[in-house]
Protein backbone atom coordinates (compact mmCIF):
# COMPACT_ATOMS: atom_id res chain seq x y z
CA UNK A 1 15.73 -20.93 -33.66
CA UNK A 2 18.29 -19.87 -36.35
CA UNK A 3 15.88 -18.09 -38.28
CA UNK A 4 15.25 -15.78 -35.44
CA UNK A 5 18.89 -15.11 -35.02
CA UNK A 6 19.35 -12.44 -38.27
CA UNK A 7 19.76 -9.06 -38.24
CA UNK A 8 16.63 -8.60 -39.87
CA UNK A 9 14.45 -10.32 -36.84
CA UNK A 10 16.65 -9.26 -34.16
CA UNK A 11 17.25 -5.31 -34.35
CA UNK A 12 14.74 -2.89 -34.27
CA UNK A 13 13.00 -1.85 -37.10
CA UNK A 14 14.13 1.66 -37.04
CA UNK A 15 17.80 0.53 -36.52
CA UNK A 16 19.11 2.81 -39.06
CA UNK A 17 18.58 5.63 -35.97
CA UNK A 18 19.22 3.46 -33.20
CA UNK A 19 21.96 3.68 -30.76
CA UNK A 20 22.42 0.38 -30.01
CA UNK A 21 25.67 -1.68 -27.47
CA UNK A 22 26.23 -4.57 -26.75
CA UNK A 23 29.16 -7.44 -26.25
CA UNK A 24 30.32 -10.08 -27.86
CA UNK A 25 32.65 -12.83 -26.91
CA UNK A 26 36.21 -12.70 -29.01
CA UNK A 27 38.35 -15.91 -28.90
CA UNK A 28 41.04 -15.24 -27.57
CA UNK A 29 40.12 -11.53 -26.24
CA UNK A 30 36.83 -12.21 -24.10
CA UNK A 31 34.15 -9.76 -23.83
CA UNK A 32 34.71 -6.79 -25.94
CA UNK A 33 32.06 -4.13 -26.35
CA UNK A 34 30.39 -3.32 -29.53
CA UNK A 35 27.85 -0.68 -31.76
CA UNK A 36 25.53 -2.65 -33.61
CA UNK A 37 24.22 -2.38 -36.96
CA UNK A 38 22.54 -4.35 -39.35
CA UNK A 39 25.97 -5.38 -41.63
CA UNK A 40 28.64 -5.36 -38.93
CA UNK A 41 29.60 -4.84 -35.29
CA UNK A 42 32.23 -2.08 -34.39
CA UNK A 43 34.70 -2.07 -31.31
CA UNK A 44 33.95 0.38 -28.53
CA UNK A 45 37.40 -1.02 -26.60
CA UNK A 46 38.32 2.48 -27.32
CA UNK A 47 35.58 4.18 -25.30
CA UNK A 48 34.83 1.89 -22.85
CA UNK A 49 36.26 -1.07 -21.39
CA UNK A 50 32.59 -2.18 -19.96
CA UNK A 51 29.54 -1.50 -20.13
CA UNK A 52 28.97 -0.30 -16.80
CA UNK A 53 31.86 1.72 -17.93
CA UNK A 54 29.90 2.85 -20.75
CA UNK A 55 26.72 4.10 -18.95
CA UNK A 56 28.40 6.00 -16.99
CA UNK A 57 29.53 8.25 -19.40
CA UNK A 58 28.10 12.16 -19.71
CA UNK A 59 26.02 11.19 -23.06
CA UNK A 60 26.36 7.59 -23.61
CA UNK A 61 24.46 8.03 -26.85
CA UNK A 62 26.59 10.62 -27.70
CA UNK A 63 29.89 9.42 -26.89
CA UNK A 64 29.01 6.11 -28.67
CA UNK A 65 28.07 7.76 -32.03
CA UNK A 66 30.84 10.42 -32.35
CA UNK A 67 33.37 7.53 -31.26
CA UNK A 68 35.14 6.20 -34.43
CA UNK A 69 35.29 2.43 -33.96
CA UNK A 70 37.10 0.22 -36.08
CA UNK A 71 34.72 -2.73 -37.25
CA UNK A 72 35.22 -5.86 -35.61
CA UNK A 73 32.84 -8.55 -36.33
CA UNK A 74 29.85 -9.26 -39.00
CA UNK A 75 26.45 -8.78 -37.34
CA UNK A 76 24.82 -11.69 -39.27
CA UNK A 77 27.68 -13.85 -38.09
CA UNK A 78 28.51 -13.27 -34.91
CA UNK A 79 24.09 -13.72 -34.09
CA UNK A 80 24.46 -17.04 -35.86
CA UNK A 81 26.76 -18.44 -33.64
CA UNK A 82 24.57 -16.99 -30.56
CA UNK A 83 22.95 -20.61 -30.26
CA UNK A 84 24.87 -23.45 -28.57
CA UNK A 85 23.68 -25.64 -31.44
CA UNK A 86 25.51 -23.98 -34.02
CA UNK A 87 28.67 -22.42 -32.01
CA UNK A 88 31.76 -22.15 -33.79
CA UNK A 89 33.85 -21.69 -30.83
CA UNK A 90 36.95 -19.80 -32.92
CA UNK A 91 34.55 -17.33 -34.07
CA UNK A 92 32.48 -14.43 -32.02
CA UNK A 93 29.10 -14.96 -30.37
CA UNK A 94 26.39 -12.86 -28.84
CA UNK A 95 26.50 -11.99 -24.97
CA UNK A 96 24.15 -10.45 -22.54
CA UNK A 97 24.76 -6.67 -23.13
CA UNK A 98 25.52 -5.50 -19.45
CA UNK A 99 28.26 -7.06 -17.50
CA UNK A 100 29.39 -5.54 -13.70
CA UNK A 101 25.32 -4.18 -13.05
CA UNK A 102 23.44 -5.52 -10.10
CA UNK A 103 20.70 -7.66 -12.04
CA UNK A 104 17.09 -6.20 -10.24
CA UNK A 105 13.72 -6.89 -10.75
CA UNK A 106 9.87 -5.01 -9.90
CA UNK A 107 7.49 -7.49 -9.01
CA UNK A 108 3.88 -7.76 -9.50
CA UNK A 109 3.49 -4.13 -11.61
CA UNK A 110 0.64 -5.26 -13.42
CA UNK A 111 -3.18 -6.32 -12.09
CA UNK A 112 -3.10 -9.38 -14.53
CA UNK A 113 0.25 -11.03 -13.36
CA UNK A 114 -0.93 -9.57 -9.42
CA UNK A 115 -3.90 -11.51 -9.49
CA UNK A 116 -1.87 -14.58 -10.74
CA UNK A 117 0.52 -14.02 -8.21
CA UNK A 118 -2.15 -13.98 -5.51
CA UNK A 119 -3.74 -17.06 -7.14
CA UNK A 120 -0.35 -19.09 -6.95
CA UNK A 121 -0.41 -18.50 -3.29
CA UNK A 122 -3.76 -19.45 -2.21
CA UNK A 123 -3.58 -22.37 -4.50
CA UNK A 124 -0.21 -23.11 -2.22
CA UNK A 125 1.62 -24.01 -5.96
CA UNK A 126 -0.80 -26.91 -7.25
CA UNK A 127 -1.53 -26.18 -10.84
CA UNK A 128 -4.34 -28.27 -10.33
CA UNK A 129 -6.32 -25.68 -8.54
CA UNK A 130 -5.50 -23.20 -10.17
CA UNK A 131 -8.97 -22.18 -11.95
CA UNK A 132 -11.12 -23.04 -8.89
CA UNK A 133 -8.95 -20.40 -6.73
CA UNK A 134 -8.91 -17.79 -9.86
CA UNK A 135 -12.89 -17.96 -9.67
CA UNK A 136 -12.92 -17.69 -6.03
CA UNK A 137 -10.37 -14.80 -6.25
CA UNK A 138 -11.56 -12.78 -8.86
CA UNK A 139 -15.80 -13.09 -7.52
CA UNK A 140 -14.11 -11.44 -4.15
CA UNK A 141 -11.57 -9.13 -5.27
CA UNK A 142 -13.13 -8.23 -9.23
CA UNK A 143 -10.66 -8.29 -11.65
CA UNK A 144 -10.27 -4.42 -12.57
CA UNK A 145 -7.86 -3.09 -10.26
CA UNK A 146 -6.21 -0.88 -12.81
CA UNK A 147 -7.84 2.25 -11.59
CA UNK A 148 -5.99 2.06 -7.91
CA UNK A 149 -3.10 4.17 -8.09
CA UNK A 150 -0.73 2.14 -5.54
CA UNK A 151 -0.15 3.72 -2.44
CA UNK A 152 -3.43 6.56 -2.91
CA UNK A 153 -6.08 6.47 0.05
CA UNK A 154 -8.33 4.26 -2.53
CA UNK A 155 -5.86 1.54 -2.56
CA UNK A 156 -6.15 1.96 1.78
CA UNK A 157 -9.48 1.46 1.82
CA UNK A 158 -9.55 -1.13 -0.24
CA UNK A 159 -7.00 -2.84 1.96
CA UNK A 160 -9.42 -2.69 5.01
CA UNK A 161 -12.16 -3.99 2.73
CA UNK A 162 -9.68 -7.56 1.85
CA UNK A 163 -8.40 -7.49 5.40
CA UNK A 164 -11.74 -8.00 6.78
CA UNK A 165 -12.59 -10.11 3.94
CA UNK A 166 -9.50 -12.60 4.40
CA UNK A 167 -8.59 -11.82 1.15
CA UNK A 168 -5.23 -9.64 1.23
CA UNK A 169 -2.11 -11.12 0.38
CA UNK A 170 1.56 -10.09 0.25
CA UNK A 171 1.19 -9.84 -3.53
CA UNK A 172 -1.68 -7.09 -3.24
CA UNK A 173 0.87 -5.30 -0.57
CA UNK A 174 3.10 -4.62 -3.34
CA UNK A 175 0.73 -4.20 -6.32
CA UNK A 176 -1.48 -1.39 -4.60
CA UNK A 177 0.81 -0.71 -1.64
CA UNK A 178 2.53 2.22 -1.38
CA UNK A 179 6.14 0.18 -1.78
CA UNK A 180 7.21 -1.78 -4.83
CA UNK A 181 8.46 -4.95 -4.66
CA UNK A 182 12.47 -4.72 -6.07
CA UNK A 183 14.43 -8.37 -5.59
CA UNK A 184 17.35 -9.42 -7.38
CA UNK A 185 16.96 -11.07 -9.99
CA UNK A 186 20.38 -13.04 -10.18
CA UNK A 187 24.07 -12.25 -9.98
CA UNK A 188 26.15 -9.58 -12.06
CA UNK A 189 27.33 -11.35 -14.98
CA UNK A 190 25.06 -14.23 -14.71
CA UNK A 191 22.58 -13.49 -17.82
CA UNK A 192 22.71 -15.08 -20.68
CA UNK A 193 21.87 -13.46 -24.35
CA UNK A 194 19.77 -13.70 -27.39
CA UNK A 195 20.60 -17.52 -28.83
CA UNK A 196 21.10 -18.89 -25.53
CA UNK A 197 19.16 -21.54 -23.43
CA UNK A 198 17.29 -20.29 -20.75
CA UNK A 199 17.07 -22.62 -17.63
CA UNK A 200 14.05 -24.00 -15.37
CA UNK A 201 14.88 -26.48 -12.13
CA UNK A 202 14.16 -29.57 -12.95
CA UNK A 203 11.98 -29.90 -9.79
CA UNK A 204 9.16 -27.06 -11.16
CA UNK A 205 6.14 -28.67 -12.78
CA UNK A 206 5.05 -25.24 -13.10
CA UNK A 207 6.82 -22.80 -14.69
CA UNK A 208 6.09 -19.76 -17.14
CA UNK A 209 8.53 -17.18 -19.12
CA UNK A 210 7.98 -13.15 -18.42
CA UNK A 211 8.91 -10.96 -20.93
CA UNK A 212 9.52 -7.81 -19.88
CA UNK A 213 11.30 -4.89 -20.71
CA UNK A 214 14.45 -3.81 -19.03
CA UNK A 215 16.04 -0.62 -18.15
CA UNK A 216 19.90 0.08 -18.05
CA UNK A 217 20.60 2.68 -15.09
CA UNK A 218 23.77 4.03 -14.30
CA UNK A 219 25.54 4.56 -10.83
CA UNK A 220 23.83 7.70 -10.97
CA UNK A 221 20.38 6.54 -11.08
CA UNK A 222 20.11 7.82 -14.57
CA UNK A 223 18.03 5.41 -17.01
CA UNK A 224 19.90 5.58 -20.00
CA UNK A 225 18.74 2.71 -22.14
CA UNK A 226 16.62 -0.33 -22.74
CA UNK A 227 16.15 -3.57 -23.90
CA UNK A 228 14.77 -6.85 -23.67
CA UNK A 229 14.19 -9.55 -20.75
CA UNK A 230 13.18 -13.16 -19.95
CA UNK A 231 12.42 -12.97 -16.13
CA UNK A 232 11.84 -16.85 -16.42
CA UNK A 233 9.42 -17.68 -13.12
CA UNK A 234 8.69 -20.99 -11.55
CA UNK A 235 4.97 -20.29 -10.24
CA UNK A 236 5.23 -23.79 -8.03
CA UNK A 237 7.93 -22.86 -6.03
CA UNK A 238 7.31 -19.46 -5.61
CA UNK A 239 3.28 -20.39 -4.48
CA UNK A 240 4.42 -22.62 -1.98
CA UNK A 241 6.33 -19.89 -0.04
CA UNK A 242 7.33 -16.30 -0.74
CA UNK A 243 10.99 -17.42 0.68
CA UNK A 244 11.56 -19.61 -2.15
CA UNK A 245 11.78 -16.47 -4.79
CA UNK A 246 15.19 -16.78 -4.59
CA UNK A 247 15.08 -20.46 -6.01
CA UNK A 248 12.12 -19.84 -7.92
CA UNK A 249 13.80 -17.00 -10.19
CA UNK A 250 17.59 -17.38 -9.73
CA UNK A 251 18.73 -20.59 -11.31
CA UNK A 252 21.45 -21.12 -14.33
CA UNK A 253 20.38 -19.69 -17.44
CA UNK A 254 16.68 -17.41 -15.42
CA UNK A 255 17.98 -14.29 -16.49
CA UNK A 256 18.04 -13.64 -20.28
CA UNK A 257 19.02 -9.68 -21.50
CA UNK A 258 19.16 -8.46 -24.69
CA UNK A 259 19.75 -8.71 -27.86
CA UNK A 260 21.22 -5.00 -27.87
CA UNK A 261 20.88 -1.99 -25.22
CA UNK A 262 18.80 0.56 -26.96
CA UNK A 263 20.98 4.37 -25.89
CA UNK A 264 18.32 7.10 -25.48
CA UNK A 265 19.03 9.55 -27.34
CA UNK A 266 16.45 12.13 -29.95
CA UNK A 267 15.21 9.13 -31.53
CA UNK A 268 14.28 7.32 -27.92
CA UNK A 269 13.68 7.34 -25.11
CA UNK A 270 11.54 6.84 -21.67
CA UNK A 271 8.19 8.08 -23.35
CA UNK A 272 9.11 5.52 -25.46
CA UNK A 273 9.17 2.86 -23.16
CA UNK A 274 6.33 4.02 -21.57
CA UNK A 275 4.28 2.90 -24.83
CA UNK A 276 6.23 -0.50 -26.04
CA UNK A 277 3.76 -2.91 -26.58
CA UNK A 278 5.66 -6.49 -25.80
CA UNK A 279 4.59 -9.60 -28.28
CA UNK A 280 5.92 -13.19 -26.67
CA UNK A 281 5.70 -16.25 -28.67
CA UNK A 282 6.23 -19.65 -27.23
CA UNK A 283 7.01 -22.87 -29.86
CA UNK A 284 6.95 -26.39 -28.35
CA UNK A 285 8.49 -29.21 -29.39
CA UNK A 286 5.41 -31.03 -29.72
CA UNK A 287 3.87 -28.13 -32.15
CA UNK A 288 1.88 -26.34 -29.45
CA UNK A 289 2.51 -22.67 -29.24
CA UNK A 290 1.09 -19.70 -27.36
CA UNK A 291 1.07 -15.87 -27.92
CA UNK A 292 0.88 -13.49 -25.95
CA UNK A 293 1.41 -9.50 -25.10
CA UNK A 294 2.25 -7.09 -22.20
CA UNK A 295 1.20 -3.56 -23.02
CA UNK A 296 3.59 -1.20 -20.69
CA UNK A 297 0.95 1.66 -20.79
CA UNK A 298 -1.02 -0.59 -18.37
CA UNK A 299 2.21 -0.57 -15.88
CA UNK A 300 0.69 0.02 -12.32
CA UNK A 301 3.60 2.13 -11.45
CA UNK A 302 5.77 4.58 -13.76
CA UNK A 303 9.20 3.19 -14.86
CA UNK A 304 11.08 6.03 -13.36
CA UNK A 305 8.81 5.60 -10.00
CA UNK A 306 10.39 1.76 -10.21
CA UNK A 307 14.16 2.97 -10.61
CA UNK A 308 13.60 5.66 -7.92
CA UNK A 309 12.62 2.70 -5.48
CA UNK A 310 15.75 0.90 -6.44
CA UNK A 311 18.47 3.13 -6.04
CA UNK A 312 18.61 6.64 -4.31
CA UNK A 313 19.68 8.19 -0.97
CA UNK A 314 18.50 4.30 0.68
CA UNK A 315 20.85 2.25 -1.61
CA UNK A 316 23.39 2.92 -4.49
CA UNK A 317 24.84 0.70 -7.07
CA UNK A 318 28.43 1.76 -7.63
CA UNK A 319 28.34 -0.30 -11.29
CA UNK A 320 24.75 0.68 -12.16
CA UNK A 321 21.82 -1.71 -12.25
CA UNK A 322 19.94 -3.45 -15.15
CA UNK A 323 16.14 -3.23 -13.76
CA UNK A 324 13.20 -5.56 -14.97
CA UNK A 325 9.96 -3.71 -15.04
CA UNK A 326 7.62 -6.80 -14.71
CA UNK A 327 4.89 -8.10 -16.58
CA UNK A 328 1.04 -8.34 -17.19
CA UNK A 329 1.83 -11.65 -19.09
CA UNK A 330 0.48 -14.63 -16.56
CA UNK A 331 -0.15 -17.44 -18.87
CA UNK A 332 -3.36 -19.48 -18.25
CA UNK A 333 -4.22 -21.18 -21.97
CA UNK A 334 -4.08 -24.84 -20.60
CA UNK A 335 -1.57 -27.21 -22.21
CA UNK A 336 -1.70 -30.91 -22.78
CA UNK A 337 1.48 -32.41 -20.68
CA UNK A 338 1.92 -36.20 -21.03
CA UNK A 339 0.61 -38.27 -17.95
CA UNK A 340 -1.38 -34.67 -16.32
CA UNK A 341 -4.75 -34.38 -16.44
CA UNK A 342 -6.00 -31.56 -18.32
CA UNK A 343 -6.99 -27.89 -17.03
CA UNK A 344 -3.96 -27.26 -15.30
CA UNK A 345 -2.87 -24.30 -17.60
CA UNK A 346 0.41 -23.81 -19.12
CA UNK A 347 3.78 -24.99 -18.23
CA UNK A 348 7.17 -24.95 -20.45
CA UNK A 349 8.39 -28.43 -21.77
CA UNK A 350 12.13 -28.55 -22.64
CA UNK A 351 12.76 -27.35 -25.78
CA UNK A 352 10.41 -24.75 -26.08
CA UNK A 353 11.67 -21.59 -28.24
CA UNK A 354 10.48 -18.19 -26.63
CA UNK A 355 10.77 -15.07 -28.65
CA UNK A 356 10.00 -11.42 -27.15
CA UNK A 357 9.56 -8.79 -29.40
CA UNK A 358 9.00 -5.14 -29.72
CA UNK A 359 9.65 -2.99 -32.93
CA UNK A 360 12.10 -0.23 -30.71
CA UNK A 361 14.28 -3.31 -29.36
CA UNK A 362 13.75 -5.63 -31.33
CA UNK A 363 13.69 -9.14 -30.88
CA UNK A 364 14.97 -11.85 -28.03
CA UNK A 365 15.35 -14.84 -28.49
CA UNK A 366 15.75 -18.39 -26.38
CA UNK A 367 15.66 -21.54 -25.86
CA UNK A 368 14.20 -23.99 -22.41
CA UNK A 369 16.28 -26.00 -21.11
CA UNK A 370 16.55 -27.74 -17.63
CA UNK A 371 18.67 -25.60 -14.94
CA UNK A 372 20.89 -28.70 -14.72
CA UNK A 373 21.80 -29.05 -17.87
CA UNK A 374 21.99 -25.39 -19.60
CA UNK A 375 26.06 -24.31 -20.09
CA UNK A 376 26.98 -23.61 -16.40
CA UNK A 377 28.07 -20.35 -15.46
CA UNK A 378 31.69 -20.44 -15.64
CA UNK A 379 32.71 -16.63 -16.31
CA UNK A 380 32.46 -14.47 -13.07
CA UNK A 381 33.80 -10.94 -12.40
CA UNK A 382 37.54 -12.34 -11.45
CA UNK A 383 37.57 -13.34 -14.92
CA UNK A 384 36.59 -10.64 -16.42
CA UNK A 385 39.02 -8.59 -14.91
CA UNK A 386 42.20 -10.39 -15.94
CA UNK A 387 40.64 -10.51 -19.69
CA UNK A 388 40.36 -7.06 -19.67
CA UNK A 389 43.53 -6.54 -17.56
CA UNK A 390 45.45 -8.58 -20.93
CA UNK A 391 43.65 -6.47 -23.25
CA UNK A 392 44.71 -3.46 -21.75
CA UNK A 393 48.71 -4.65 -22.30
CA UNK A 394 48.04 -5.89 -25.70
């Protein structure tokens, strides 16, 4: 995993024109906020004392490039020391880039990872019957739903058609309904960056990552950046009941943001999102390893669409939100698991390394761990205050 933790395979390939924020831990200081480039890491202290902070500005791009920050930290260092393996605890390491947002995520925004969802719950979480249920599904339903605008009289109709059928599900009510499904995610402060170990419960026997893309809104509602997510899912727990999403997506170590926030500014922004094409790559231990991709131009519903759902006249977010957008990655390529029969699709094993990449953002990074057993969540908002209430006297 230390060879994805450089400069050159974590920031964007255009990075020269990037606005790109972050944070960093500092011994002795805590989080501090930072500009990225590809030789060092300056100190936004100056302009912002968090990121929420930050966001909230007029022009965060703006304000960010005409601020003149000292230079704290060297980028190739401070990403090595991202990965518990390696940590040098006197010297800097990576952190998620947004601290005091509400962590949010849009469910089932894409007809491949809808028609998974729908499969998990007729299948009641058994892996095992998985492709038997998929066949059944898809010979009823078809598998080209991509041309139902959610909420439009077609996706009504169509409603009727499953409802008589038996077929409808609480997954297709948010896919092609006119309401998208927002949840939280996990906790403010709770993700974990680029080098980290992502967690799973111990309990899942079927579990999946979901890169996604992830948009940094203000208290405003304004979307004023991007970057990268792990939306790690366990597809057992959340099958056997819709009120287990909480367990099945908020665990130590399910949340992963980063490696940077990408600012829009003349150089990027929502159009651009609109196009990323996501590339995920999953390692094993064992020497298995799966690709995969999640094109957003095949989103279900616009990004803005999402964030207007999320926050508005119905509910504000006084410290902004950090909103996943989903995914149309649902992994199905079976893997061999010691003492499982085969055809029971994929599953992580402990130790797997999954990467997310796209050329704007760049590239993050993780490792699978159990939920148990991944650094336990230690640093809360108390904390942060009275690090940034001592920085403030210093």
């Amino acid at each position: 995993m230390k060879s994805l933790l450089t400069p050159l395979a974590s920031l964007p390939l255009d990075h020269t024109q990037a606005t790109l924020v972050g944070r960093i831990w500092v011994p002795g200081r805590g989080p501090v906020l930072v500009r990225a480039h590809a030789d060092r890491l300056e100190d936004l202290s100056g302009l912002a004392m968090t990121m929420s902070d930050l966001l909230d500005l007029p022009e965060p791009a703006r304000a960010v490039r005409q601020h003149a920050a000292p230079r704290l930290a060297d980028t190739a260092a401070v990403l090595a020391n991202a990965s518990p393996d390696d940590r040098q605890p006197n010297n800097p390491w990576l952190l998620a880039p947004c601290d005091l947002q509400a962590l949010k995520a849009a469910g089932v925004t894409f007809v491949a990872s809808m028609l998974e969802r729908v499969i998990e719950e007729q299948a009641r979480g058994d892996a095992s019957r998985a492709e038997s249920v998929r066949q059944a599904v898809v010979a009823i339903i078809g598998d080209n739903l991509s041309l139902v605008k959610p909420g439009s009289p077609q996706a009504a109709q169509l409603k009727q058609v499953l409802l008589a059928q038996g077929m409808w599900s609480q997954y297709l009510e948010v896919g092609i309904g006119p309401d998208a499904e927002i949840f939280t995610k996990s906790q403010p402060m709770s993700a974990v960056g680029s080098g980290a170990e992502v967690g799973i419960h111990p309990g899942s026997e079927w579990n999946n990552p979901e890169p996604e893309i992830v948009l940094a809104v203000n208290s405003r509602g304004e979307t004023v950046g991007a970057t990268l997510g792990n939306d790690v899912n366990l597809r057992d727990f959340e099958g056997r009941s819709a009120l287990l999403l909480g367990k099945a997506k908020d665990n130590n170590g399910s949340c992963a943001i980063g490696p940077f926030i990408r600012l829009f500014d003349e150089h990027f922004g929502i159009q651009n999102v609109r196009t990323c094409e996501l590339a995920m790559k999953v390692t094993g231990p064992e020497g298995y390893v799966l690709e995969g991709a999640s094109s957003l131009s095949k989103i279900s519903r616009d990004p803005l669409d999402l964030v207007s759902q999320a926050i508005g006249p119905n509910h504000q977010y006084p410290d902004g939100l950090m909103l996943f957008l989903g995914t149309m990655f649902a992994p199905t390529q079976d893997r061999p698991m010691p003492g499982k029969p085969a055809g029971q699709g994929f599953t992580h094993r402990v130790g797997d390394v999954v990467t997310v990449t796209t050329p704007t953002l760049g590239t993050l990074v993780n490792r699978v761990q159990t939920s148990d057993r991944v650094a336990p969540w230690t640093y809360g908002v108390r904390a942060l205050l009275q690090d940034l209430a001592r920085q403030k006297q210093a």
